[in-house]
Protein backbone atom coordinates (compact mmCIF):
# COMPACT_ATOMS: atom_id res chain seq x y z
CA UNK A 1 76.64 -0.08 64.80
CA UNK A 2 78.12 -3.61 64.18
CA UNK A 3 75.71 -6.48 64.80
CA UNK A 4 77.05 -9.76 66.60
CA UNK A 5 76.41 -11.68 63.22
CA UNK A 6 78.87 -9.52 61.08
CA UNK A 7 81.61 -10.11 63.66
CA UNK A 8 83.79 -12.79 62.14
CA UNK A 9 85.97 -10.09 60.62
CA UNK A 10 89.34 -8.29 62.34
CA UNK A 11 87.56 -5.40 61.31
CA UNK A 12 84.33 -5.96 63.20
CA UNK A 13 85.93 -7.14 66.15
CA UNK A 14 87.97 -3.97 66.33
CA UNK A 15 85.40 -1.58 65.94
CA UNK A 16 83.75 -3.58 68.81
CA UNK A 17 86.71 -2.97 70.82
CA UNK A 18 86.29 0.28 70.38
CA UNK A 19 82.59 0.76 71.08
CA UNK A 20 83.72 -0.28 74.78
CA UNK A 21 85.00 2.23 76.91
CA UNK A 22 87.11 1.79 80.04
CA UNK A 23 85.77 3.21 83.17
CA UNK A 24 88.24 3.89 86.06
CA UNK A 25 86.54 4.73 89.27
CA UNK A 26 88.83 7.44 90.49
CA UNK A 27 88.42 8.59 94.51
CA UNK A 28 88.14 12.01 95.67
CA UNK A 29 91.86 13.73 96.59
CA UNK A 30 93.52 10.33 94.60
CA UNK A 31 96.67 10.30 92.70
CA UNK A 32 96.96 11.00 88.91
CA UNK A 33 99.42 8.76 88.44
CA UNK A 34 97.58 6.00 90.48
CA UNK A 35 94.48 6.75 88.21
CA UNK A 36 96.80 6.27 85.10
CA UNK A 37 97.99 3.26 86.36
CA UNK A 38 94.81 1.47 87.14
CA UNK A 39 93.84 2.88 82.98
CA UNK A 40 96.91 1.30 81.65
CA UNK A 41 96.35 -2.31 83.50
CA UNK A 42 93.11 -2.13 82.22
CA UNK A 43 93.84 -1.29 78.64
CA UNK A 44 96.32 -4.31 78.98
CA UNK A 45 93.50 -6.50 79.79
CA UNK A 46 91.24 -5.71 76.63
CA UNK A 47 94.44 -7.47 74.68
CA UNK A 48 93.87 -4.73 71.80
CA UNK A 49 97.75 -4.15 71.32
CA UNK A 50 98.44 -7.88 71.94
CA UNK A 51 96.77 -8.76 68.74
CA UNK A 52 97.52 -6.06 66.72
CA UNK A 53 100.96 -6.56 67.01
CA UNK A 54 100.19 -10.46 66.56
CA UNK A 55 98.40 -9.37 62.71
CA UNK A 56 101.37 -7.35 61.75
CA UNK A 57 102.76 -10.46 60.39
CA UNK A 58 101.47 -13.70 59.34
CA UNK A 59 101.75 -16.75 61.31
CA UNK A 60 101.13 -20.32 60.13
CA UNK A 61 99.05 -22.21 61.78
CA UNK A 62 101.69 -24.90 62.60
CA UNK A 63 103.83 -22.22 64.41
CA UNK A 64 101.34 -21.16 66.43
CA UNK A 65 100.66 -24.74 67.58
CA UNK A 66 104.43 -25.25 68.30
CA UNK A 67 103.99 -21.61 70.30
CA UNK A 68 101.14 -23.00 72.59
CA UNK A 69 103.08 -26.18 73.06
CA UNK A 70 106.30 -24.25 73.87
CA UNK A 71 104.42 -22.72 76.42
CA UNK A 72 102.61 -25.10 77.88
CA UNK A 73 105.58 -27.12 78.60
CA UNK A 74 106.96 -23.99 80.10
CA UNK A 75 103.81 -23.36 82.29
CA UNK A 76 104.37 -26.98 83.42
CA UNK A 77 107.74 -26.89 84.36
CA UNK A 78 106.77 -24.32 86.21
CA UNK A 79 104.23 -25.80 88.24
CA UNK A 80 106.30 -28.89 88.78
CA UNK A 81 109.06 -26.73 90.44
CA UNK A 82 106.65 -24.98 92.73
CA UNK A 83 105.62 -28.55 94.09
């Protein structure tokens, strides 16, 4: 098992992800397709996919500061056109 100390690595933190299991409460008589659903939003959520397809190549460190600030403008143009 993987201690919270030895977690600073990508390898750690993705054996950690997969130490945690998603649980979908499915009803009596309900949908497959609805339970699949629910699974796939929730997988979505973890982010697991979202940053291994971030590692597949690098990234300086000033592009992903002119990333956040792309979209943080965009986020507030956003919010100033809902006003």
């Amino acid at each position: 098992m993987v201690n919270s100390a030895s977690c600073d690595t990508f390898a750690a933190r993705f054996i950690k992800h997969l130490n945690t299991m998603i649980i979908v409460p499915v009803k009596e008589g309900e949908n497959i397709e609805r339970a699949l659903k629910k699974f796939k939003r929730k997988f979505e959520k973890t982010g697991v996919i979202k940053e291994l397809r971030g590692r597949q190549a690098f990234k300086k460190p000033s592009e992903v500061r002119r990333e956040e600030i792309k979209h943080a403008r965009y986020v507030q143009q956003l919010q100033q056109s809902e006003d």
